[in-house]
N, C-alpha and C. Protein backbone atom coordinates (compact mmCIF):
# COMPACT_ATOMS: atom_id res chain seq x y z
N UNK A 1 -57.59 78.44 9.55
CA UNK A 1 -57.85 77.33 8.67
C UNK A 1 -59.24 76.76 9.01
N UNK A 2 -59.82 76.47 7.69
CA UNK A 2 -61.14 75.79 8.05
C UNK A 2 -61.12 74.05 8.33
N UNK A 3 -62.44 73.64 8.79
CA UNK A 3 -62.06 72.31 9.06
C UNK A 3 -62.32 71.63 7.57
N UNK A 4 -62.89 72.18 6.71
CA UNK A 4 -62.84 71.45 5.37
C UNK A 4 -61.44 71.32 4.68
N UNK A 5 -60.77 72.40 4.86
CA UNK A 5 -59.58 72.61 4.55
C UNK A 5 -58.73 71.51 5.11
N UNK A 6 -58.55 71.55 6.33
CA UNK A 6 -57.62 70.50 7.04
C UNK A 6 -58.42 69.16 6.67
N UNK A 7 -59.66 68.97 6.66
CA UNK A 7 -60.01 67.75 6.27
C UNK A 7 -59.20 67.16 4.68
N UNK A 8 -59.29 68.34 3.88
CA UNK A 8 -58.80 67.88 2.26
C UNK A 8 -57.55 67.14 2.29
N UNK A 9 -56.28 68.52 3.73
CA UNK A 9 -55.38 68.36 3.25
C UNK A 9 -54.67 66.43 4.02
N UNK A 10 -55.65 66.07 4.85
CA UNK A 10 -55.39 64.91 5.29
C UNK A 10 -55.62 63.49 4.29
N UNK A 11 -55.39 63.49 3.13
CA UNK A 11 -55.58 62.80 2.39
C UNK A 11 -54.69 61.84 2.00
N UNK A 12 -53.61 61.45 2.60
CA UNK A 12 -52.80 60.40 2.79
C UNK A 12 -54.08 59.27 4.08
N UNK A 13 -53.55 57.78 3.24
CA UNK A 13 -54.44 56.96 3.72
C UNK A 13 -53.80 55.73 5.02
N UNK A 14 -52.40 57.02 5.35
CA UNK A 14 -51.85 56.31 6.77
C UNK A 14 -52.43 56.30 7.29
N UNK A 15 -52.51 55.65 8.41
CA UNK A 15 -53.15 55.16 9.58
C UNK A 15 -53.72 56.74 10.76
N UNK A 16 -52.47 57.33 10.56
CA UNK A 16 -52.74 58.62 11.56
C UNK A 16 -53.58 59.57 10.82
N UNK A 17 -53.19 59.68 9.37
CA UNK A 17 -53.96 60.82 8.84
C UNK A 17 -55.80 60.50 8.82
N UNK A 18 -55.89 58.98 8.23
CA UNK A 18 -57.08 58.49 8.43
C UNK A 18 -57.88 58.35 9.47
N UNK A 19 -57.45 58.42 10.60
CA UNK A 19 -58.31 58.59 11.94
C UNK A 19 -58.45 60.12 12.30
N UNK A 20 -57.45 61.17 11.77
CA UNK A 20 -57.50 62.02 12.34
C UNK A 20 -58.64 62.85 11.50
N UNK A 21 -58.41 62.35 10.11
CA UNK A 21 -59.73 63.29 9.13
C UNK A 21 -60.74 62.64 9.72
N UNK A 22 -60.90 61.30 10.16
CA UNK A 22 -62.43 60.63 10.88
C UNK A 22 -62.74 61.64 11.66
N UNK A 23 -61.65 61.87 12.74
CA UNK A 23 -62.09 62.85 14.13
C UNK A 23 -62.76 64.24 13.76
N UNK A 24 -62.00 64.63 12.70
CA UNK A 24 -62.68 65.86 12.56
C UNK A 24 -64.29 65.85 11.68
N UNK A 25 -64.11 65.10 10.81
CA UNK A 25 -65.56 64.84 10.17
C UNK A 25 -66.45 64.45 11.01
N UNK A 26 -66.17 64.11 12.44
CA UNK A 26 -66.89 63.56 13.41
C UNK A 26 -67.27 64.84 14.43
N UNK A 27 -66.87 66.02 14.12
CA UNK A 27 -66.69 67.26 15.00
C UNK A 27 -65.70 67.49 15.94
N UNK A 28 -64.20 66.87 16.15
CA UNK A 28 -63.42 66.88 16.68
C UNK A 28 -62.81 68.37 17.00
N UNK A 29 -62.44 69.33 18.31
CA UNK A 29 -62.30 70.56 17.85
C UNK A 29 -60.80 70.15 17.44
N UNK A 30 -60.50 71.44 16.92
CA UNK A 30 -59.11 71.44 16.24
C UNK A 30 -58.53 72.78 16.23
N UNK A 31 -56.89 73.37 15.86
CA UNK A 31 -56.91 74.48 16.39
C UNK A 31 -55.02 74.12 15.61
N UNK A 32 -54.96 75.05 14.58
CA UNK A 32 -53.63 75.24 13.88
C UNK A 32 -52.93 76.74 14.49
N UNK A 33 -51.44 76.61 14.80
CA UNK A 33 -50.70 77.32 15.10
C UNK A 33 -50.45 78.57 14.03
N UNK A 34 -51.40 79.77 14.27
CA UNK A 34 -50.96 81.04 13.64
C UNK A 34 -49.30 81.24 13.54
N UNK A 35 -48.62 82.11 12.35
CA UNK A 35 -47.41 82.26 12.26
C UNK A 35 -46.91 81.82 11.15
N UNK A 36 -45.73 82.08 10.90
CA UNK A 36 -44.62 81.76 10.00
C UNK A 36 -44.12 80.28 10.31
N UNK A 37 -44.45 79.71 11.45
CA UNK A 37 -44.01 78.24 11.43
C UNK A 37 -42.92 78.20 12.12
N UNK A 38 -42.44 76.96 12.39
CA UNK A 38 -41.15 76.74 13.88
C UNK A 38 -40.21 75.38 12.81
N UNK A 39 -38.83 76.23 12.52
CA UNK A 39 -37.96 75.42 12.11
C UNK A 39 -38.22 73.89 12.71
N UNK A 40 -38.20 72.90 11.82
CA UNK A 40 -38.76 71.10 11.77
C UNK A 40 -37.54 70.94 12.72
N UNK A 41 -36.47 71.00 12.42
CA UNK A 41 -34.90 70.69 13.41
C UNK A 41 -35.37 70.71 14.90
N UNK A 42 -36.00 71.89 15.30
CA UNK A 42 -36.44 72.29 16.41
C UNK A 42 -37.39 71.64 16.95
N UNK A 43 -38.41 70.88 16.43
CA UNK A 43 -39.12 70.18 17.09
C UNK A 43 -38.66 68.93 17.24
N UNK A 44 -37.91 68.16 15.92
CA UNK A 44 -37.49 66.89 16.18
C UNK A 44 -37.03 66.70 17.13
N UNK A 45 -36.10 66.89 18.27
CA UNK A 45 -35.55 66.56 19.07
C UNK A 45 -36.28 66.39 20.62
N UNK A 46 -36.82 66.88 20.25
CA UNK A 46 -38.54 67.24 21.69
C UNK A 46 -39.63 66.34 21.48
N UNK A 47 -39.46 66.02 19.75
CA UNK A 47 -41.02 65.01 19.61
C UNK A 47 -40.56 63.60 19.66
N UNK A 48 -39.25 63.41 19.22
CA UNK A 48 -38.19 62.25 19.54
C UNK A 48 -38.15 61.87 21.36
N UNK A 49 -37.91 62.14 22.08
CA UNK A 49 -38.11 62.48 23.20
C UNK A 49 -39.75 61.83 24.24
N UNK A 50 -40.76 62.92 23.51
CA UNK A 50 -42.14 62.65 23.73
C UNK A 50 -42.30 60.91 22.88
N UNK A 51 -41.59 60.04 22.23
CA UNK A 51 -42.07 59.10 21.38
C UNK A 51 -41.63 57.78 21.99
N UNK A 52 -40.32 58.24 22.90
CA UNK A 52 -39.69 57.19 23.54
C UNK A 52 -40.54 57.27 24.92
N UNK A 53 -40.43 57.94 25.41
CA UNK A 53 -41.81 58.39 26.46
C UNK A 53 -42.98 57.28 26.81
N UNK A 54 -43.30 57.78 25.80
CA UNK A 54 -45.22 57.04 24.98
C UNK A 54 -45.09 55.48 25.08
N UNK A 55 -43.85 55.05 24.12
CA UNK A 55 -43.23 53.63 24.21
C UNK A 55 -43.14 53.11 25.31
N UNK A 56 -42.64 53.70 26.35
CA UNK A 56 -41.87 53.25 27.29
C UNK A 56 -43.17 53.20 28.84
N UNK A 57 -44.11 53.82 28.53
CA UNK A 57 -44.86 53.66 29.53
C UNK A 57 -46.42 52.94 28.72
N UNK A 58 -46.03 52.70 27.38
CA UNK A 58 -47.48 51.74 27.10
C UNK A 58 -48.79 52.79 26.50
N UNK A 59 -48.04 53.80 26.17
CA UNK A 59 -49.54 55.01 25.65
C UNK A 59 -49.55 54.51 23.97
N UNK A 60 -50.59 54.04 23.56
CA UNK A 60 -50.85 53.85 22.47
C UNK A 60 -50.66 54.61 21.40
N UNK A 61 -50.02 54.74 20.42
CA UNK A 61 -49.42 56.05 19.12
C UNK A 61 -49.63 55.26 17.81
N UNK A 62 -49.82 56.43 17.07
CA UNK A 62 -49.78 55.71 15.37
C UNK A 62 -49.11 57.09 14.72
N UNK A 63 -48.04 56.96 13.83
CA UNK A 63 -47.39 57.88 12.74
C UNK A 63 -46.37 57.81 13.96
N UNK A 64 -46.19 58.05 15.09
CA UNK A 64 -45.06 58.80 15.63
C UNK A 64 -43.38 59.09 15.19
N UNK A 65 -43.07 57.30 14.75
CA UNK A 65 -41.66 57.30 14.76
C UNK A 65 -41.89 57.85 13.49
N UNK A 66 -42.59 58.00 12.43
CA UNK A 66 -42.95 58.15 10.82
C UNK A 66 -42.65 60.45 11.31
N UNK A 67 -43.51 59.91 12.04
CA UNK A 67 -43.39 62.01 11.92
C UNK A 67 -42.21 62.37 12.39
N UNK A 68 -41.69 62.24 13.41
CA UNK A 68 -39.97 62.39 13.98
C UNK A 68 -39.20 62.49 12.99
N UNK A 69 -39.09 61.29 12.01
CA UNK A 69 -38.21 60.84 10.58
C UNK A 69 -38.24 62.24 9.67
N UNK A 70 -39.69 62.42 9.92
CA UNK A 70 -39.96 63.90 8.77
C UNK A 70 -39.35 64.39 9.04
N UNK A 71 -39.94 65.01 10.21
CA UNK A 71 -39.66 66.42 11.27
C UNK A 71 -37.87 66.23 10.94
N UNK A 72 -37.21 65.67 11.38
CA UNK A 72 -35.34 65.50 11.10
C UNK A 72 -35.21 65.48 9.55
N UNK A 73 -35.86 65.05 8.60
CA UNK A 73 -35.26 64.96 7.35
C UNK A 73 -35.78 66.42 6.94
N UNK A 74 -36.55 67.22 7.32
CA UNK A 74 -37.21 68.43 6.84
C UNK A 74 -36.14 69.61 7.75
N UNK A 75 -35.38 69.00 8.30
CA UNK A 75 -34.04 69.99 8.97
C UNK A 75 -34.61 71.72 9.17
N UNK A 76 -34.35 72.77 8.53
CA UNK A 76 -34.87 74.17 8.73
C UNK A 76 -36.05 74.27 8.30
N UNK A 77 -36.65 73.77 7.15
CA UNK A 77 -38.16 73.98 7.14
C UNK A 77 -38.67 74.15 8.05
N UNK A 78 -39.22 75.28 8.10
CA UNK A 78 -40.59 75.78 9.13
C UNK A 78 -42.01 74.94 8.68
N UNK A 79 -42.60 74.62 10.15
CA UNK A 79 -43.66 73.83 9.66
C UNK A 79 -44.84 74.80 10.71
N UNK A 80 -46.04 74.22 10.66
CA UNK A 80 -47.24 74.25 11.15
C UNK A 80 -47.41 73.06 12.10
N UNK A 81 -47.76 73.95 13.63
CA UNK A 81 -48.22 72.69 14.40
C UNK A 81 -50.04 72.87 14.52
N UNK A 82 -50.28 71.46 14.35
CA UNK A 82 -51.64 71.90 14.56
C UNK A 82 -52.28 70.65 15.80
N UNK A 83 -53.17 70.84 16.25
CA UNK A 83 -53.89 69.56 17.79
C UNK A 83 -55.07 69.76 17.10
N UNK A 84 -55.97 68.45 17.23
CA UNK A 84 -57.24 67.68 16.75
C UNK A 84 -57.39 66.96 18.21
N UNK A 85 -58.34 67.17 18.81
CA UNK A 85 -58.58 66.64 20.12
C UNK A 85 -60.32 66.23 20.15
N UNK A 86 -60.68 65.08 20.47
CA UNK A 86 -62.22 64.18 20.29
C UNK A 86 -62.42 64.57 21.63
N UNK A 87 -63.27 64.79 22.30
CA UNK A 87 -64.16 65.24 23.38
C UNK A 87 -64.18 63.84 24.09
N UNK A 88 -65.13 63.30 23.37
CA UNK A 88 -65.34 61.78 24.42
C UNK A 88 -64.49 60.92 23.78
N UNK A 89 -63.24 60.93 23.57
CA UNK A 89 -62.13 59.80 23.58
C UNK A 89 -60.96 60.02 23.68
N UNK A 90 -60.47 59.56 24.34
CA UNK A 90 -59.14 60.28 24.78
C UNK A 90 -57.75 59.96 23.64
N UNK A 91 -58.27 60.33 22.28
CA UNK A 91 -57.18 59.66 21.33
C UNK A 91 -57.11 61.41 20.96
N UNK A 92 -55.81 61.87 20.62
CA UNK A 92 -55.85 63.32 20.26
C UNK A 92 -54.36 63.29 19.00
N UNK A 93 -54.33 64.21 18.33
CA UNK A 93 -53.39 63.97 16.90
C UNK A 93 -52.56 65.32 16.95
N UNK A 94 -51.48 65.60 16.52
CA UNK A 94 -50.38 66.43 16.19
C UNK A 94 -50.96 66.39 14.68
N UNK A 95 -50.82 67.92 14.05
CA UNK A 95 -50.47 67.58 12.77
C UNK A 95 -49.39 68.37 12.48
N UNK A 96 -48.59 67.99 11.49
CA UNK A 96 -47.78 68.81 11.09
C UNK A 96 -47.94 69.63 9.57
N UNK A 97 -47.82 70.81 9.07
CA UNK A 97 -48.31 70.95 8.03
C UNK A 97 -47.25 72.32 7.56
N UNK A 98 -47.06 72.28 6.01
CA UNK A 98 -46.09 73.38 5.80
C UNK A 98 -46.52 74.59 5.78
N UNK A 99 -45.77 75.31 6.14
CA UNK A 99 -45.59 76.44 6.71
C UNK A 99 -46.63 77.73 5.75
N UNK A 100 -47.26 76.97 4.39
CA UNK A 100 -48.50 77.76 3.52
C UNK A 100 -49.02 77.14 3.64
N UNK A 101 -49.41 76.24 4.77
CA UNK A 101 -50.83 75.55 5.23
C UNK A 101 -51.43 75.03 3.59
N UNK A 102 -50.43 74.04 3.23
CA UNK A 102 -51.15 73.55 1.82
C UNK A 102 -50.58 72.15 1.76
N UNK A 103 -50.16 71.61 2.93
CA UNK A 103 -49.80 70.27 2.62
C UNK A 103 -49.64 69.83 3.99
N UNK A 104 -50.22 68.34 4.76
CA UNK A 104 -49.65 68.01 5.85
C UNK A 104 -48.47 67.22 5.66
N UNK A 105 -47.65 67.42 6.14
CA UNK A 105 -46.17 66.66 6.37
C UNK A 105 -45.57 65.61 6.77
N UNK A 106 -46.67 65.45 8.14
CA UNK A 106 -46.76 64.00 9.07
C UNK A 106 -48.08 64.55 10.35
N UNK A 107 -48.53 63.24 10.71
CA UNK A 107 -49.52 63.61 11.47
C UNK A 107 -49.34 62.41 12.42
N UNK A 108 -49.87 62.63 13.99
CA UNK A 108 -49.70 61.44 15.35
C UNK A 108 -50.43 61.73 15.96
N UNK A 109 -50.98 60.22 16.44
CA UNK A 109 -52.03 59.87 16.86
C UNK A 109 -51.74 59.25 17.88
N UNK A 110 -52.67 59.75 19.42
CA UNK A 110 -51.51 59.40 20.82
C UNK A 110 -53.05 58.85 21.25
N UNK A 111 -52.61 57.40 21.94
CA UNK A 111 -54.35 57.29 22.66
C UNK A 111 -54.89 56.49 22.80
């Protein structure tokens, strides 16, 4: 995937998607999971997990409980994981995106 591409498909004006298209228009590297995608069921329960985590020790998040909600209501759908990580700031994003890399799903912003 190109970064114009992932830039387009971040076009929801939540809070997570909007910082995360900043990061990359800003040169953020970035790096989407080759494959057929990992049943949504399967991650919810691990990213649910990582969210109470984050909460619970004070790490700053935006979308999180919003992407979890997906990730469980999207049950077997296979999705796309993708990481957006800024060099000099330690804020880094999950995206989630379907499985024909033509739509993001939910996206989190840890940082």
């Amino acid at each position: 995937m190109e970064r114009a591409e992932l830039i387009s498909l971040l076009a929801d004006e939540a809070p997570a998607q909007r910082a995360c298209r900043a990061a990359l228009e800003g040169g953020a590297i970035f790096h989407v999971q080759p494959g057929d995608g990992i049943p949504a069921n399967e991650l919810a329960p691990s990213y649910r997990v990582r969210e109470a985590h984050i909460r619970k020790v004070g790490i700053p998040s935006v979308g999180f409980a919003e992407a979890v909600e997906t990730l469980a209501a999207l049950e077997e759908r296979p999705v796309l994981v993708g990481s957006v990580a800024q060099e000099a700031s330690p804020r880094s994003f999950v995206v989630f995106l379907a499985a024909d890399a033509t739509a993001v799903l939910a996206c989190i912003g840890v940082g």
